[in-house]
PDB file of N, CA and C in Angstrom:
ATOM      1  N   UNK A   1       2.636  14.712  -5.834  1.00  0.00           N
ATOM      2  CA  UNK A   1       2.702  16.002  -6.497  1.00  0.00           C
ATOM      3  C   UNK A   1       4.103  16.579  -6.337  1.00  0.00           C
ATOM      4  N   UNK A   2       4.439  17.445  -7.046  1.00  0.00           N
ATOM      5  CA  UNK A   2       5.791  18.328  -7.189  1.00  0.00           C
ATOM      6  C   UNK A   2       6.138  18.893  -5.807  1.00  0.00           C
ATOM      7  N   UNK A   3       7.027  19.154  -5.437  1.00  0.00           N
ATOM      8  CA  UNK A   3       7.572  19.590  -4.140  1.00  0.00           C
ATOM      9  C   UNK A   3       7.180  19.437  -2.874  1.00  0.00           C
ATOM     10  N   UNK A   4       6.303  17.808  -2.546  1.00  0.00           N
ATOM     11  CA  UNK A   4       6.288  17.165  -1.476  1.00  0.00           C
ATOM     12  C   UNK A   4       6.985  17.237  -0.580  1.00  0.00           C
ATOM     13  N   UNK A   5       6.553  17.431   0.467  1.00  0.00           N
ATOM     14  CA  UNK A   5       7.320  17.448   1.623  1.00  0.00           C
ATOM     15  C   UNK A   5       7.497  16.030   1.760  1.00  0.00           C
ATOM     16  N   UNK A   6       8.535  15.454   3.122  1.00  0.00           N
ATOM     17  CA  UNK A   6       8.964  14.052   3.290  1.00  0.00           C
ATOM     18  C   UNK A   6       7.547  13.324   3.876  1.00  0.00           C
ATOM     19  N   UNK A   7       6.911  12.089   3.810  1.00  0.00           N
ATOM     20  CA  UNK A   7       5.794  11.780   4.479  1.00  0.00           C
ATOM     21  C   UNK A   7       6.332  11.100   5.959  1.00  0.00           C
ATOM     22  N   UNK A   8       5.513  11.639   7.257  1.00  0.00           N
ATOM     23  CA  UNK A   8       5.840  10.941   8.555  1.00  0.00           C
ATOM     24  C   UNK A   8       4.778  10.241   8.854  1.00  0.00           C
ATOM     25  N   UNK A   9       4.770  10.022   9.915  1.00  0.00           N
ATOM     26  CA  UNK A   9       3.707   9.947  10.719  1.00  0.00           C
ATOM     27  C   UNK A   9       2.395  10.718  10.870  1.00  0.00           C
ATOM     28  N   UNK A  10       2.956  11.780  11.212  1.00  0.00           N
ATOM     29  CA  UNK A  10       2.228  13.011  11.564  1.00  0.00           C
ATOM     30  C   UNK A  10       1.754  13.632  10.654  1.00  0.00           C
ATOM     31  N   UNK A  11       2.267  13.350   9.137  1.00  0.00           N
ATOM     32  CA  UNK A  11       1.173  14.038   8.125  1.00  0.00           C
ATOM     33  C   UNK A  11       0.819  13.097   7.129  1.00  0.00           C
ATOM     34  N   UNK A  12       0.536  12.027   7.199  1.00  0.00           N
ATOM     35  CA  UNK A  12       0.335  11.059   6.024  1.00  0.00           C
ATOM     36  C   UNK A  12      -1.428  10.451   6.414  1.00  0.00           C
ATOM     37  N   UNK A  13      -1.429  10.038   5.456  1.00  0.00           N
ATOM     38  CA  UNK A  13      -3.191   9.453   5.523  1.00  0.00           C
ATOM     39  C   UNK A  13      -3.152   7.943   4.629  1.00  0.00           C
ATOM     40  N   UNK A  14      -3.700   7.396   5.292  1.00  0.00           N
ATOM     41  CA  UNK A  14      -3.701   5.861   4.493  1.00  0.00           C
ATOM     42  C   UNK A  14      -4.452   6.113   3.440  1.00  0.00           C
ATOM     43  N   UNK A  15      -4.129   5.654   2.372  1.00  0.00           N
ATOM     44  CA  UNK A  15      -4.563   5.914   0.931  1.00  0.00           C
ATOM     45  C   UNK A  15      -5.471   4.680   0.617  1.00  0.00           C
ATOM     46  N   UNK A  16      -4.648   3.180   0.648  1.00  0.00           N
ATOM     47  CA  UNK A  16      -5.710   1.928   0.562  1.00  0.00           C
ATOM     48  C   UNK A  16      -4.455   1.438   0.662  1.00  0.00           C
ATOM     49  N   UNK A  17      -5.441  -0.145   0.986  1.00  0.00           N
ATOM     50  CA  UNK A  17      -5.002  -1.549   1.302  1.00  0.00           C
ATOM     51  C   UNK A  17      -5.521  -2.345   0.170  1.00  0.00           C
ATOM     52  N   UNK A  18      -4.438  -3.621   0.535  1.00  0.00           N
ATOM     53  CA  UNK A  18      -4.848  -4.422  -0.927  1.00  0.00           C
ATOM     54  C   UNK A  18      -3.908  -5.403  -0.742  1.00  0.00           C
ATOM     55  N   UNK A  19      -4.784  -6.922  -0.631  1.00  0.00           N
ATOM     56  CA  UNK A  19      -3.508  -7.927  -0.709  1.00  0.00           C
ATOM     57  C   UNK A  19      -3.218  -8.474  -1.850  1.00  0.00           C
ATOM     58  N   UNK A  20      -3.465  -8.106  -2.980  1.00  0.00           N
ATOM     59  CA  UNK A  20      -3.225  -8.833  -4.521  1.00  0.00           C
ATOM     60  C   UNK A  20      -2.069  -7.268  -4.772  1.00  0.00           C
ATOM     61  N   UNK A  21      -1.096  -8.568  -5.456  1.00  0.00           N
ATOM     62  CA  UNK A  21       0.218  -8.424  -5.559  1.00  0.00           C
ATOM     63  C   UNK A  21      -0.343  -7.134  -7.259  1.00  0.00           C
ATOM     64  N   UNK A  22      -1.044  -7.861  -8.101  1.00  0.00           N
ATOM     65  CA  UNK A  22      -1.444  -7.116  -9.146  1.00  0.00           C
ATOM     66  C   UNK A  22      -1.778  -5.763  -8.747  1.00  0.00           C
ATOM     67  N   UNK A  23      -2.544  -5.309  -7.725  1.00  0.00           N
ATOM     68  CA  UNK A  23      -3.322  -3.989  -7.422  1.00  0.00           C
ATOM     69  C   UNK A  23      -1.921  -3.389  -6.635  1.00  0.00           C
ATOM     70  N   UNK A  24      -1.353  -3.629  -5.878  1.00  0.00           N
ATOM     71  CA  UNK A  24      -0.436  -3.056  -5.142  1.00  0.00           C
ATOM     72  C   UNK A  24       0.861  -2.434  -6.401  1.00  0.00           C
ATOM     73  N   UNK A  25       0.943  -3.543  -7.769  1.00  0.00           N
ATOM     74  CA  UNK A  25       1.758  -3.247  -8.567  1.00  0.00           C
ATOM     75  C   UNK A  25       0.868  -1.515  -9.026  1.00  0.00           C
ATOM     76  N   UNK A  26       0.082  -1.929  -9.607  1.00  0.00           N
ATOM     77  CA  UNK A  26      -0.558  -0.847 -10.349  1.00  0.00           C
ATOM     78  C   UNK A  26      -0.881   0.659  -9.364  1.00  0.00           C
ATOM     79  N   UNK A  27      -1.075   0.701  -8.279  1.00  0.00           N
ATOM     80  CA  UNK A  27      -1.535   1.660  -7.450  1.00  0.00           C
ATOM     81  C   UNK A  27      -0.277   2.127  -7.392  1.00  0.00           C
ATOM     82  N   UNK A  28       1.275   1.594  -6.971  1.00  0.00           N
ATOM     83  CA  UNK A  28       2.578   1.977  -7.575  1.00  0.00           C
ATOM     84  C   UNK A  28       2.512   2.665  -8.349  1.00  0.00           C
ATOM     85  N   UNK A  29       2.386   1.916  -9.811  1.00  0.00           N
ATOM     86  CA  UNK A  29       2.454   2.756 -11.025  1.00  0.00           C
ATOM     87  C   UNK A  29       1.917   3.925 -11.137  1.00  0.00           C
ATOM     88  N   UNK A  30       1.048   4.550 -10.806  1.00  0.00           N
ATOM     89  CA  UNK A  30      -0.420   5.124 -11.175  1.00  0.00           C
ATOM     90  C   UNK A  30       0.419   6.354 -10.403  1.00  0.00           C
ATOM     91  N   UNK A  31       0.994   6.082  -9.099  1.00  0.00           N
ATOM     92  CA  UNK A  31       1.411   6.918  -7.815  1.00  0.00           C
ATOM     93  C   UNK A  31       2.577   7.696  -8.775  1.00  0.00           C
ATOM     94  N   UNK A  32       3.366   6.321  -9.125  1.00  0.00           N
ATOM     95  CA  UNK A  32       4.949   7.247  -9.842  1.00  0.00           C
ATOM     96  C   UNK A  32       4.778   7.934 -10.787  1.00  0.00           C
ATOM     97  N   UNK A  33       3.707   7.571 -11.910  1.00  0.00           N
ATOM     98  CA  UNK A  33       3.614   8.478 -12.834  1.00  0.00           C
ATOM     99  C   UNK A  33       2.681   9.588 -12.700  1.00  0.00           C
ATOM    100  N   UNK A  34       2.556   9.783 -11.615  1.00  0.00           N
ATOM    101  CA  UNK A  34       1.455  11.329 -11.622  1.00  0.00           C
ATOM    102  C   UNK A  34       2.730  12.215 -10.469  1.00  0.00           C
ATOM    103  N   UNK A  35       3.791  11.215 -10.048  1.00  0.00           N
ATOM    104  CA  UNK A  35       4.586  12.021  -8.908  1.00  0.00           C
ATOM    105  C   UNK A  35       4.156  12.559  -7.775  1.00  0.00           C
ATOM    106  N   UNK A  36       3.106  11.147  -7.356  1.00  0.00           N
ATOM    107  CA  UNK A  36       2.825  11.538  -5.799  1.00  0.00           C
ATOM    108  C   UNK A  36       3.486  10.641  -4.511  1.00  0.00           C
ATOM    109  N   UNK A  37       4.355  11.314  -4.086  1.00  0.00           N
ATOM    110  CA  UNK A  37       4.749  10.608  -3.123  1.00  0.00           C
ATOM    111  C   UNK A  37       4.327   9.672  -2.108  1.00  0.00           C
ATOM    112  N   UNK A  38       4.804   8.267  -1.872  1.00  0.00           N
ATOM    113  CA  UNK A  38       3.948   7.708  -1.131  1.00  0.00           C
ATOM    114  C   UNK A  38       5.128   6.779  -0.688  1.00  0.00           C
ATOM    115  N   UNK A  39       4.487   6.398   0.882  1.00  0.00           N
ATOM    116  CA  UNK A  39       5.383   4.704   1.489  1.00  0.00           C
ATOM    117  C   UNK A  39       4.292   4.121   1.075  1.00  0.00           C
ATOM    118  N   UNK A  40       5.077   2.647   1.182  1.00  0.00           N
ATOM    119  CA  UNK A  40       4.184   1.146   1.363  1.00  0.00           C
ATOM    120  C   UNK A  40       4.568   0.486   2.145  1.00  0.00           C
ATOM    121  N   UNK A  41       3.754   0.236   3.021  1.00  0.00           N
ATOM    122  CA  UNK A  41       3.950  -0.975   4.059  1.00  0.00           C
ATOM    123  C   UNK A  41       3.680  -2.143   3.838  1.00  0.00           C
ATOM    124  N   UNK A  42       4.417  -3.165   3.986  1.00  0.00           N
ATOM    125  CA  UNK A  42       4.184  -4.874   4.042  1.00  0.00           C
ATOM    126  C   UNK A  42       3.882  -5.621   5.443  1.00  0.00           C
ATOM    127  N   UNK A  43       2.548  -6.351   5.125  1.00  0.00           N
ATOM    128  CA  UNK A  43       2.949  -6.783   6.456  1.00  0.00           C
ATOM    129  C   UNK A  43       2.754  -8.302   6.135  1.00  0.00           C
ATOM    130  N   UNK A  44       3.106  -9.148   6.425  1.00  0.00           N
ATOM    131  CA  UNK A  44       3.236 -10.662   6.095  1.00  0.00           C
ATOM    132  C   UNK A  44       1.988 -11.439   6.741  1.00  0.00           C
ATOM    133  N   UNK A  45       1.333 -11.924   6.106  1.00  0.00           N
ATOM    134  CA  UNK A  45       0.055 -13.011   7.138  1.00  0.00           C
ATOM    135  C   UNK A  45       0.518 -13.740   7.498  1.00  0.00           C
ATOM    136  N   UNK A  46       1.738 -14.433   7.311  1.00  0.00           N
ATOM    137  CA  UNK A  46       2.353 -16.086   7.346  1.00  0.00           C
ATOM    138  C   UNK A  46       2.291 -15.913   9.290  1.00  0.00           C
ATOM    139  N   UNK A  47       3.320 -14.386   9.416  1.00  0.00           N
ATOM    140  CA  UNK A  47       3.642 -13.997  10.593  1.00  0.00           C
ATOM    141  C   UNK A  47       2.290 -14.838  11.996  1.00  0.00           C
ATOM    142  N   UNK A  48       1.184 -14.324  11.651  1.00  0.00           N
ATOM    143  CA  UNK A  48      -0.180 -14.879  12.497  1.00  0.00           C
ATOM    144  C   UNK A  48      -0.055 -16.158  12.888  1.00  0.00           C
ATOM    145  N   UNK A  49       0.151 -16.685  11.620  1.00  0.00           N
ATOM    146  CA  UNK A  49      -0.079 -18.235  11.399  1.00  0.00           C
ATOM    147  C   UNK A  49       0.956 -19.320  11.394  1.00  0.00           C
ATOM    148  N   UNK A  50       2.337 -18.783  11.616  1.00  0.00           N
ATOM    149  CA  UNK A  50       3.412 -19.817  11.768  1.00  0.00           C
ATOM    150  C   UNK A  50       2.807 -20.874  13.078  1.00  0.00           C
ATOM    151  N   UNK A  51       3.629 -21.870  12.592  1.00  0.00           N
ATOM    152  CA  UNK A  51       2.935 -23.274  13.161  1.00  0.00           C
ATOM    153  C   UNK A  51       2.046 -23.548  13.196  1.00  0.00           C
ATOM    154  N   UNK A  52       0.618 -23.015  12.225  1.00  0.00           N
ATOM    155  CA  UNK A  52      -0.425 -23.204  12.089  1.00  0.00           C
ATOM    156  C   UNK A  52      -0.529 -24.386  11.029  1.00  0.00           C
ATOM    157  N   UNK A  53      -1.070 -25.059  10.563  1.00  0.00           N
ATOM    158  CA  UNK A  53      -1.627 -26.401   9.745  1.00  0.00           C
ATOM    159  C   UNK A  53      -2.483 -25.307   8.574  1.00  0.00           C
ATOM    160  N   UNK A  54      -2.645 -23.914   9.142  1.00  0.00           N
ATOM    161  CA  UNK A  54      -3.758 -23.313   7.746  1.00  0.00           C
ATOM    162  C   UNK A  54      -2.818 -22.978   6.745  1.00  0.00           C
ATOM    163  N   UNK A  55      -1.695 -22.577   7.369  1.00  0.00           N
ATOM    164  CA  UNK A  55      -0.648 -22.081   5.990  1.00  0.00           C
ATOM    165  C   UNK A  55      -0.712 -23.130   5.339  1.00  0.00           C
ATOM    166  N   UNK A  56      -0.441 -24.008   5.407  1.00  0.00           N
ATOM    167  CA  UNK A  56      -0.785 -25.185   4.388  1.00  0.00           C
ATOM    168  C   UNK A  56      -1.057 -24.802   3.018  1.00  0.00           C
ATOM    169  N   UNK A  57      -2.671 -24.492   3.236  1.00  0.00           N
ATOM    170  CA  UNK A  57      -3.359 -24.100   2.025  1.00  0.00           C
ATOM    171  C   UNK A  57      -3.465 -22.570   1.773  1.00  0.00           C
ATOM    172  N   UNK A  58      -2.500 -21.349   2.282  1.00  0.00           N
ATOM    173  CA  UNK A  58      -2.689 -20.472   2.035  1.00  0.00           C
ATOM    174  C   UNK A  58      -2.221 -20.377   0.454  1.00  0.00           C
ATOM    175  N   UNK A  59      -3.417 -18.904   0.026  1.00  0.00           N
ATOM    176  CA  UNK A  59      -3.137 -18.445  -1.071  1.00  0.00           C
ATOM    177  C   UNK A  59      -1.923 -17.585  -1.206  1.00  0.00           C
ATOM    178  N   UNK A  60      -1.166 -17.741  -1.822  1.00  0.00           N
ATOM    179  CA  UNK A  60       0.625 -16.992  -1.328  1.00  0.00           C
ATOM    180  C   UNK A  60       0.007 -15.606  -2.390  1.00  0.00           C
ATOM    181  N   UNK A  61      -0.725 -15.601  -3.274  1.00  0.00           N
ATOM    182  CA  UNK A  61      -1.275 -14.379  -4.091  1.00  0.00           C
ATOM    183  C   UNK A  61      -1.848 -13.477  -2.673  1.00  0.00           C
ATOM    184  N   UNK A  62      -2.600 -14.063  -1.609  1.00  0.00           N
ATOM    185  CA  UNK A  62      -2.667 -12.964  -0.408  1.00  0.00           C
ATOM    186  C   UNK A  62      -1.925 -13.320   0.513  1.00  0.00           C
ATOM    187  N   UNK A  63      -0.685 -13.549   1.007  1.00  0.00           N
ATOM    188  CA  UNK A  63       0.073 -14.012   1.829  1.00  0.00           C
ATOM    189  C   UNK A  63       0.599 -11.962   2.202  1.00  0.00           C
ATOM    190  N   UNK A  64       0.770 -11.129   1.576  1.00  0.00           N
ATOM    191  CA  UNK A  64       0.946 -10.266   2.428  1.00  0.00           C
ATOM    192  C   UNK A  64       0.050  -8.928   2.544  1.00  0.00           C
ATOM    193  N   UNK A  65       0.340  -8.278   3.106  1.00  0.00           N
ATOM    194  CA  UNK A  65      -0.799  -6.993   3.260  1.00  0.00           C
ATOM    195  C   UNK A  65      -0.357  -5.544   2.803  1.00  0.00           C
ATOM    196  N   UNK A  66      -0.952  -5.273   1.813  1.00  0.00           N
ATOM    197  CA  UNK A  66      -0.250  -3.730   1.190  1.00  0.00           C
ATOM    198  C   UNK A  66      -0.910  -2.689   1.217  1.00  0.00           C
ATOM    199  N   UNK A  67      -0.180  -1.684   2.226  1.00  0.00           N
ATOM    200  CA  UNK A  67      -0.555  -0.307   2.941  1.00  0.00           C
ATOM    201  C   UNK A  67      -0.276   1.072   2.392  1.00  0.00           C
ATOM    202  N   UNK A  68      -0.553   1.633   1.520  1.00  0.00           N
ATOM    203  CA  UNK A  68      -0.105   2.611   0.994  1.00  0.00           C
ATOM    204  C   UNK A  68      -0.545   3.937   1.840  1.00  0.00           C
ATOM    205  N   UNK A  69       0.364   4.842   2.138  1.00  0.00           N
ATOM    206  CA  UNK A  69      -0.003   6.060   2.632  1.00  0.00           C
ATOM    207  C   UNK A  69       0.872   6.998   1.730  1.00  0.00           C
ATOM    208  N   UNK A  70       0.039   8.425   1.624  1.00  0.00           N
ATOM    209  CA  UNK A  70       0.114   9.019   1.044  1.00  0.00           C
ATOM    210  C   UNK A  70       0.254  10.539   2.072  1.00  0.00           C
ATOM    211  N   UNK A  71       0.908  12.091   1.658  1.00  0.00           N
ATOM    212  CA  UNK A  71       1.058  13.174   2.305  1.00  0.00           C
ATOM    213  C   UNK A  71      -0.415  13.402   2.357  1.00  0.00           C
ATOM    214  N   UNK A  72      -1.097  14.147   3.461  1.00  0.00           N
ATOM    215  CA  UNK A  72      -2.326  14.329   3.470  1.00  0.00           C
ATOM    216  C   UNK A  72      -2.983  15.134   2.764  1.00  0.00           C
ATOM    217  N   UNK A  73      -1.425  16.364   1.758  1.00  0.00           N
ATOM    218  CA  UNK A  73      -1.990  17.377   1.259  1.00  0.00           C
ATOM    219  C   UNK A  73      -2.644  16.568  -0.038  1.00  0.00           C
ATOM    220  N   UNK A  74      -1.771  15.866  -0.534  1.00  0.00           N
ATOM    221  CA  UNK A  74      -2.236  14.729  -2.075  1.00  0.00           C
ATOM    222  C   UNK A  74      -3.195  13.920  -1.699  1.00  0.00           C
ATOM    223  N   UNK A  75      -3.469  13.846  -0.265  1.00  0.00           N
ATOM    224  CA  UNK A  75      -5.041  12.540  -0.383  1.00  0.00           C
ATOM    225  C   UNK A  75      -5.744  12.161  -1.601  1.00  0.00           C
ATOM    226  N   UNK A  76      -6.442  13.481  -1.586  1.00  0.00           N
ATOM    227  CA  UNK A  76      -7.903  13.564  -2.242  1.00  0.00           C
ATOM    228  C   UNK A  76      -7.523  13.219  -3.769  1.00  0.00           C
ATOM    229  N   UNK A  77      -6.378  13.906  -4.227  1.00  0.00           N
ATOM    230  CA  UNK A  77      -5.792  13.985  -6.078  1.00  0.00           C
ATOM    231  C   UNK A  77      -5.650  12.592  -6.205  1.00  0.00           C
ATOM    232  N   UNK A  78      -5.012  11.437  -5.179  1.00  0.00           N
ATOM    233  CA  UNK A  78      -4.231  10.380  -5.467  1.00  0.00           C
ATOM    234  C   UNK A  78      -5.393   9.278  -4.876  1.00  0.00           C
ATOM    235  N   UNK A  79      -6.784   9.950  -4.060  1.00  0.00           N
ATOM    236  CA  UNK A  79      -7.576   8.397  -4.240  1.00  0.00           C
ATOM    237  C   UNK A  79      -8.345   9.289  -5.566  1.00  0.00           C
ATOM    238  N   UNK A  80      -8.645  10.207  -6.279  1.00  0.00           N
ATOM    239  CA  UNK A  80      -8.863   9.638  -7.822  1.00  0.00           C
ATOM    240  C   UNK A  80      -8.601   9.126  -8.592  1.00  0.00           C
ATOM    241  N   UNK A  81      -6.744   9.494  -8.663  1.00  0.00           N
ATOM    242  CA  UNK A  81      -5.829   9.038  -9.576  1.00  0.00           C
ATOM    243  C   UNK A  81      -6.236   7.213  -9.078  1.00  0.00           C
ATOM    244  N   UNK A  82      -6.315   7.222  -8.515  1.00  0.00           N
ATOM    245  CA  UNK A  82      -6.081   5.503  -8.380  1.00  0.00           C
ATOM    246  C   UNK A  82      -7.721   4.740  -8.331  1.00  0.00           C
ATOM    247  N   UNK A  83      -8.912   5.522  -8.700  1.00  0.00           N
ATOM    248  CA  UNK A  83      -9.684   4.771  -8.862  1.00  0.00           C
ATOM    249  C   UNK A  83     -10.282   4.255 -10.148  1.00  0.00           C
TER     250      UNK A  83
END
Protein backbone atom coordinates (compact mmCIF):
# COMPACT_ATOMS: atom_id res chain seq x y z
CA UNK A 1 0.00 0.00 0.00
CA UNK A 2 0.97 3.78 -0.41
CA UNK A 3 3.24 5.16 2.24
CA UNK A 4 4.63 1.94 3.77
CA UNK A 5 6.79 2.11 6.23
CA UNK A 6 10.34 0.08 5.66
CA UNK A 7 9.52 -3.82 6.54
CA UNK A 8 11.90 -5.32 9.60
CA UNK A 9 11.77 -7.82 11.59
CA UNK A 10 9.72 -6.49 14.10
CA UNK A 11 6.80 -5.58 11.94
CA UNK A 12 6.46 -7.94 9.06
CA UNK A 13 4.26 -11.16 8.91
CA UNK A 14 4.96 -14.03 6.56
CA UNK A 15 2.56 -13.74 3.81
CA UNK A 16 3.27 -17.43 2.03
CA UNK A 17 5.69 -19.87 0.89
CA UNK A 18 6.00 -21.54 -2.33
CA UNK A 19 8.66 -23.51 -4.10
CA UNK A 20 7.42 -23.23 -7.82
CA UNK A 21 9.34 -20.65 -9.48
CA UNK A 22 5.77 -19.85 -11.47
CA UNK A 23 3.81 -18.90 -8.07
CA UNK A 24 6.68 -16.96 -6.53
CA UNK A 25 6.77 -15.07 -10.14
CA UNK A 26 3.09 -14.19 -9.92
CA UNK A 27 2.66 -13.45 -6.06
CA UNK A 28 5.56 -10.74 -7.18
CA UNK A 29 3.45 -9.46 -9.72
CA UNK A 30 0.17 -9.29 -7.97
CA UNK A 31 2.39 -7.54 -4.84
CA UNK A 32 3.93 -4.75 -7.40
CA UNK A 33 0.93 -3.94 -9.01
CA UNK A 34 -1.37 -3.27 -6.09
CA UNK A 35 2.01 -1.46 -4.36
CA UNK A 36 2.40 -3.55 -1.45
CA UNK A 37 5.56 -3.71 -0.14
CA UNK A 38 7.20 -6.86 0.47
CA UNK A 39 10.88 -8.91 0.94
CA UNK A 40 11.48 -12.36 -0.43
CA UNK A 41 13.54 -14.73 0.97
CA UNK A 42 15.43 -17.62 -0.87
CA UNK A 43 16.51 -20.35 0.67
CA UNK A 44 18.26 -23.12 -1.46
CA UNK A 45 17.39 -27.05 -0.73
CA UNK A 46 20.59 -28.12 -2.59
CA UNK A 47 22.21 -26.44 0.74
CA UNK A 48 20.64 -29.79 3.03
CA UNK A 49 21.66 -32.10 0.57
CA UNK A 50 25.17 -31.35 -0.81
CA UNK A 51 27.01 -34.62 -1.05
CA UNK A 52 23.92 -36.32 -0.98
CA UNK A 53 23.29 -39.01 -4.07
CA UNK A 54 19.35 -37.44 -3.77
CA UNK A 55 20.30 -34.26 -5.59
CA UNK A 56 20.79 -36.41 -8.30
CA UNK A 57 17.22 -36.58 -9.09
CA UNK A 58 16.13 -33.37 -7.64
CA UNK A 59 13.40 -31.39 -9.24
CA UNK A 60 15.47 -27.98 -9.86
CA UNK A 61 11.55 -26.48 -10.49
CA UNK A 62 11.66 -27.00 -6.34
CA UNK A 63 15.28 -26.67 -5.69
CA UNK A 64 14.57 -23.37 -3.74
CA UNK A 65 12.22 -22.04 -1.08
CA UNK A 66 10.19 -18.74 -1.52
CA UNK A 67 9.30 -16.63 1.59
CA UNK A 68 7.41 -13.68 1.12
CA UNK A 69 6.76 -11.29 4.03
CA UNK A 70 4.78 -8.58 3.98
CA UNK A 71 4.27 -5.07 6.65
CA UNK A 72 1.77 -6.42 9.11
CA UNK A 73 -0.39 -3.38 8.51
CA UNK A 74 -1.03 -4.86 4.57
CA UNK A 75 -1.36 -8.59 5.81
CA UNK A 76 -4.88 -9.08 5.50
CA UNK A 77 -5.32 -6.68 1.84
CA UNK A 78 -2.26 -8.69 0.30
CA UNK A 79 -3.32 -12.47 1.39
CA UNK A 80 -6.58 -11.50 -0.73
CA UNK A 81 -4.87 -9.79 -3.34
CA UNK A 82 -2.92 -12.95 -3.84
CA UNK A 83 -5.56 -15.54 -3.56
Amino acid sequence: MKGASMITIFNRKELAITYSMEKQVSIREILKSEKIEYRLRVKGQDSRMRGNIAIIGQDMNHAYEYIFYVHKKDYEYAKLCIK
